[in-house]
Protein backbone atom coordinates (compact mmCIF):
# COMPACT_ATOMS: atom_id res chain seq x y z
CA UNK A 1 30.84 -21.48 72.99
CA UNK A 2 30.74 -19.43 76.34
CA UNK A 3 29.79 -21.18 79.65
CA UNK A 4 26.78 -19.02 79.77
CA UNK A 5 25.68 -19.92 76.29
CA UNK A 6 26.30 -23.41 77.50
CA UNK A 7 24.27 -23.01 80.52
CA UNK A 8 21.34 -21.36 78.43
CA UNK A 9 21.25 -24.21 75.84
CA UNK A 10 21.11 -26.92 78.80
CA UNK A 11 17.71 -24.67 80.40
CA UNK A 12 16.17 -24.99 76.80
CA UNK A 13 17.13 -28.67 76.75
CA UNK A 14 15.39 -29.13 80.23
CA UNK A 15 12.26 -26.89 79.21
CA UNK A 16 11.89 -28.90 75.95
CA UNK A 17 11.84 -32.00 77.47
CA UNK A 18 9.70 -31.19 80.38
CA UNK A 19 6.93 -29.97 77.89
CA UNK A 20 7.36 -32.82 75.14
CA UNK A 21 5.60 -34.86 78.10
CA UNK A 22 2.67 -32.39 77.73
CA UNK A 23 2.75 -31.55 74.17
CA UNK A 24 3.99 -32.77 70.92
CA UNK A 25 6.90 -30.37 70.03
CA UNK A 26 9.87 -32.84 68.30
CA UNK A 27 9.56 -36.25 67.16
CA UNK A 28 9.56 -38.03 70.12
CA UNK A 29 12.34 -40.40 68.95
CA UNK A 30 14.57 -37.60 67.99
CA UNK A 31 14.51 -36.38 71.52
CA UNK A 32 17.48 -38.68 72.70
CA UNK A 33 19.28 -37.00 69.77
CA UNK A 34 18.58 -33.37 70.82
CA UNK A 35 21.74 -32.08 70.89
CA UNK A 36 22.73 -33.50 67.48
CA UNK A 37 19.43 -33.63 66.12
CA UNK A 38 17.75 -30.31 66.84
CA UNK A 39 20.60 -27.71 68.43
CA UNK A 40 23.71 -28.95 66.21
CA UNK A 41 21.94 -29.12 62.87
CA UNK A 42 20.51 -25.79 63.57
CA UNK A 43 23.75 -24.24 65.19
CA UNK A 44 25.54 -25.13 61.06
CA UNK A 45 23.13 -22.43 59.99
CA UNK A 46 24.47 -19.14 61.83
CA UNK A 47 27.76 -19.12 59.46
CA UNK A 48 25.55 -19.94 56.29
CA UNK A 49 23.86 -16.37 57.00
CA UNK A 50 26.90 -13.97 56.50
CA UNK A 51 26.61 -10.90 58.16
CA UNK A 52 22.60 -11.25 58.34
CA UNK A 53 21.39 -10.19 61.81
CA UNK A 54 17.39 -9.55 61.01
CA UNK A 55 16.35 -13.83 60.86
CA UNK A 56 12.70 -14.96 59.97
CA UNK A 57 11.97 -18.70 61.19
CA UNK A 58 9.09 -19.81 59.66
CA UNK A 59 7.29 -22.44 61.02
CA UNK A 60 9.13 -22.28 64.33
CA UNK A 61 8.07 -25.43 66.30
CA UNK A 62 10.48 -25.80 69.08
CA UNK A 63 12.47 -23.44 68.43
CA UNK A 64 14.30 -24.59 65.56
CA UNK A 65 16.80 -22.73 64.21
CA UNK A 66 15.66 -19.72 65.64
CA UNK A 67 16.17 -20.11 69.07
CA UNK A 68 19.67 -21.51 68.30
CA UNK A 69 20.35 -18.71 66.56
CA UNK A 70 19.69 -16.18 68.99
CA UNK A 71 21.49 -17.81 71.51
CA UNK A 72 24.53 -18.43 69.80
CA UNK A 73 24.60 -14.71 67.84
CA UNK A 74 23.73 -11.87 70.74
CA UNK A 75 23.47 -9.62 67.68
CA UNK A 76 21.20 -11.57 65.77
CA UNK A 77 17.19 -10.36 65.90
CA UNK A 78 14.86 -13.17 65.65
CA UNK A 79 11.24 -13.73 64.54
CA UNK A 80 9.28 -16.62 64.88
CA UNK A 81 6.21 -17.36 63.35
CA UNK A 82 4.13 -20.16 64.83
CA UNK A 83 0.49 -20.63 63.67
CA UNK A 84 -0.29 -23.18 66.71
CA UNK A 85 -1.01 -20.94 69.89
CA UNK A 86 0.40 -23.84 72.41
CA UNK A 87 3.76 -24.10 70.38
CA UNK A 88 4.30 -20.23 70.60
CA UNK A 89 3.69 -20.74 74.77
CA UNK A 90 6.26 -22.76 74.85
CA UNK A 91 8.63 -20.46 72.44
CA UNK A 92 7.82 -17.18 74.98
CA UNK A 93 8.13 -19.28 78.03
CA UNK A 94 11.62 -20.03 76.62
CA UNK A 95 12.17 -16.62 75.73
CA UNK A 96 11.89 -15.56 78.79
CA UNK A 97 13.87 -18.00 81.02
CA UNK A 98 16.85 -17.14 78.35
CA UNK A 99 16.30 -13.46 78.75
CA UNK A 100 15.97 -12.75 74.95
CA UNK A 101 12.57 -10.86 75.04
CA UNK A 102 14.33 -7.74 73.51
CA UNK A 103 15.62 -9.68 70.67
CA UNK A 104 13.55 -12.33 70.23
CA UNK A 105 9.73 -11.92 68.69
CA UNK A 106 6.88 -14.86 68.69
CA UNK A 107 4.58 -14.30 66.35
CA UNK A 108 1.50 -16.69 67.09
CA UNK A 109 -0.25 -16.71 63.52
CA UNK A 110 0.04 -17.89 60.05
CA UNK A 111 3.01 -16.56 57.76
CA UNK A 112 0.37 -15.35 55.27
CA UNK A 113 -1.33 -13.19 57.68
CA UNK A 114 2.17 -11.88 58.55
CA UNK A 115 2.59 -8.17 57.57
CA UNK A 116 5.42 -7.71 54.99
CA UNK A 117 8.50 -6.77 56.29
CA UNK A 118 12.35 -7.43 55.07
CA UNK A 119 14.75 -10.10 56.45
CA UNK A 120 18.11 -10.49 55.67
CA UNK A 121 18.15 -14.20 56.40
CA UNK A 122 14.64 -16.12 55.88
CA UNK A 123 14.79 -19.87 57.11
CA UNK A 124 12.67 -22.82 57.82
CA UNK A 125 13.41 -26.47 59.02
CA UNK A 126 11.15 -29.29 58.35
CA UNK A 127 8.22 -27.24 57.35
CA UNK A 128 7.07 -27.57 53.27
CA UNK A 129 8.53 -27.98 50.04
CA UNK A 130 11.00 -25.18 48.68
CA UNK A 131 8.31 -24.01 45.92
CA UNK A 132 6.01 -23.32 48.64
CA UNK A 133 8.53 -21.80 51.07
CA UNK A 134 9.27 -19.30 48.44
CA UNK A 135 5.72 -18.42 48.03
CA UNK A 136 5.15 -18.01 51.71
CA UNK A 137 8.77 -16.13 51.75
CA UNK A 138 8.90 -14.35 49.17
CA UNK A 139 7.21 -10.67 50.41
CA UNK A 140 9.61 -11.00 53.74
CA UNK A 141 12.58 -11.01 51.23
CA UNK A 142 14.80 -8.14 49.42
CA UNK A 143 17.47 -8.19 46.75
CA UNK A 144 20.27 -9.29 49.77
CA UNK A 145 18.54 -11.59 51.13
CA UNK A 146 19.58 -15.02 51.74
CA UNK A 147 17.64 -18.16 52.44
CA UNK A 148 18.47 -21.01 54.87
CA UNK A 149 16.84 -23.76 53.87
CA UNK A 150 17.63 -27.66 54.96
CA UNK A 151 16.47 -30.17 52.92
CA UNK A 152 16.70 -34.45 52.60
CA UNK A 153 17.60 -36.51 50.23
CA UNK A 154 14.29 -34.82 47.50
CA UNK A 155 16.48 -32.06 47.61
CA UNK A 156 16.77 -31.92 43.37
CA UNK A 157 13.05 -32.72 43.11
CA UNK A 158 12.83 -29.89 45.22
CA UNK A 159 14.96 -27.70 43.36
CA UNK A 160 13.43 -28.58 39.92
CA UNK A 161 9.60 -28.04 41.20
CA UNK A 162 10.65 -24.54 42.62
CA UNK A 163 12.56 -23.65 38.90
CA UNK A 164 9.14 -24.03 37.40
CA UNK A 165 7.74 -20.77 39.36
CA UNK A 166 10.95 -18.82 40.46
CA UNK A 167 14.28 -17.71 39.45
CA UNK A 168 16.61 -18.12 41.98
CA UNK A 169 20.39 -18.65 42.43
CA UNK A 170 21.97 -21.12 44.76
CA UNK A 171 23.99 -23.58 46.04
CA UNK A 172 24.12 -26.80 48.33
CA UNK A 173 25.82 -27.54 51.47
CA UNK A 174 26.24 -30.93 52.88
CA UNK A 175 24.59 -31.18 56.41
CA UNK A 176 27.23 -31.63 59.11
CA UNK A 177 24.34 -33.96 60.97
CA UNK A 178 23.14 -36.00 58.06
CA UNK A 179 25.29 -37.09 55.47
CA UNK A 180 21.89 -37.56 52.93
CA UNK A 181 20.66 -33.95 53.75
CA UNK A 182 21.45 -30.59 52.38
CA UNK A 183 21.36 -26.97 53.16
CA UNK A 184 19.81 -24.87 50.53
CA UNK A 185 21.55 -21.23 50.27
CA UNK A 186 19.27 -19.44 47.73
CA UNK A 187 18.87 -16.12 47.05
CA UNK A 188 17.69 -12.74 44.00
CA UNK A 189 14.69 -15.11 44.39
CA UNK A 190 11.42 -13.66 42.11
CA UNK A 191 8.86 -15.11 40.33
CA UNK A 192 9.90 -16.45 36.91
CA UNK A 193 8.18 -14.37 34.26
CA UNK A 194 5.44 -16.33 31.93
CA UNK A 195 6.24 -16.18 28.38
């Protein structure tokens, strides 16, 4: 990683934990971790989306994997959709100090009142189940695009509730940050005909 990507992760590292004492942006006991926790497990993602540059982070929080992904791919265009207006402060107060305004969009509202647009790579982190990221995802997606999704140890569960509603294809990757979680890599996702 270049020493001014370096530098840029350690400004969102101070940022983040100067407003965690204001607001509730990570789990405070993850905040120790942050580097391992929060920029590492969202850093794995960036090879998992091929030659994707156009990323929707649903659900954005802190930042997380979007931010990391802009950061660490100065090709890669991000949007983040944030429904809670003092989390998206925070996300274009980063934006700024990083210098990524012209590639980096916060969108403070709910992903259904998003207008439709296509992605190549659709993620979220932490957010809902996968049968209910789909339905939230599904009108930002097109026949290429691919789906980041982590996941825990319900992963299956997951995978089984999401079968009943969609066709999908995809396939698991082990978590470099948690040996119980997984990465879901889905894509052709659609709604599975009724017969």
């Amino acid at each position: 990683v270049p020493r001014e990507t370096m530098a840029a992760f350690d400004l969102y590292a101070v940022m983040l934990e100067d407003w965690q004492t204001r607001m509730n942006l990570v789990g405070p006991s993850t905040l120790p971790m942050l580097w391992s926790r929060h920029f590492t497990d969202s850093a794995q993602l960036l090879p998992l989306g091929g030659s994707g540059k156009r990323w929707l982070d649903i659900g954005a929080g802190a930042g997380f994997p979007g931010l990391v992904i802009a950061l660490l791919d100065p090709d890669a265009h991000v949007t983040m959709v944030e429904s809670i207006a003092k989390k998206c402060r925070f996300l274009e107060a980063v934006v700024e100090a990083l210098q990524l305004e012209d590639r980096v969009r916060v969108a403070n509202r709910r992903i259904e009142d998003m207008p439709a647009e296509v992605f190549d790579v659709i993620t979220a982190r932490a957010l809902a189940a996968l049968d209910q990221l789909f339905r939230w995802g599904l009108r930002f997606a097109g026949a290429e695009t691919r789906w980041l999704l982590p996941k825990g140890a319900k992963v299956a569960e997951e995978l089984a509730n999401a079968g009943r509603s969609f066709d999908y294809r995809h396939r698991l990757v082990p978590s470099c940050t948690d040996a119980a979680a997984r990465i879901v890599v889905a894509s052709k996702v659609v709604w599975r005909l009724r017969r």
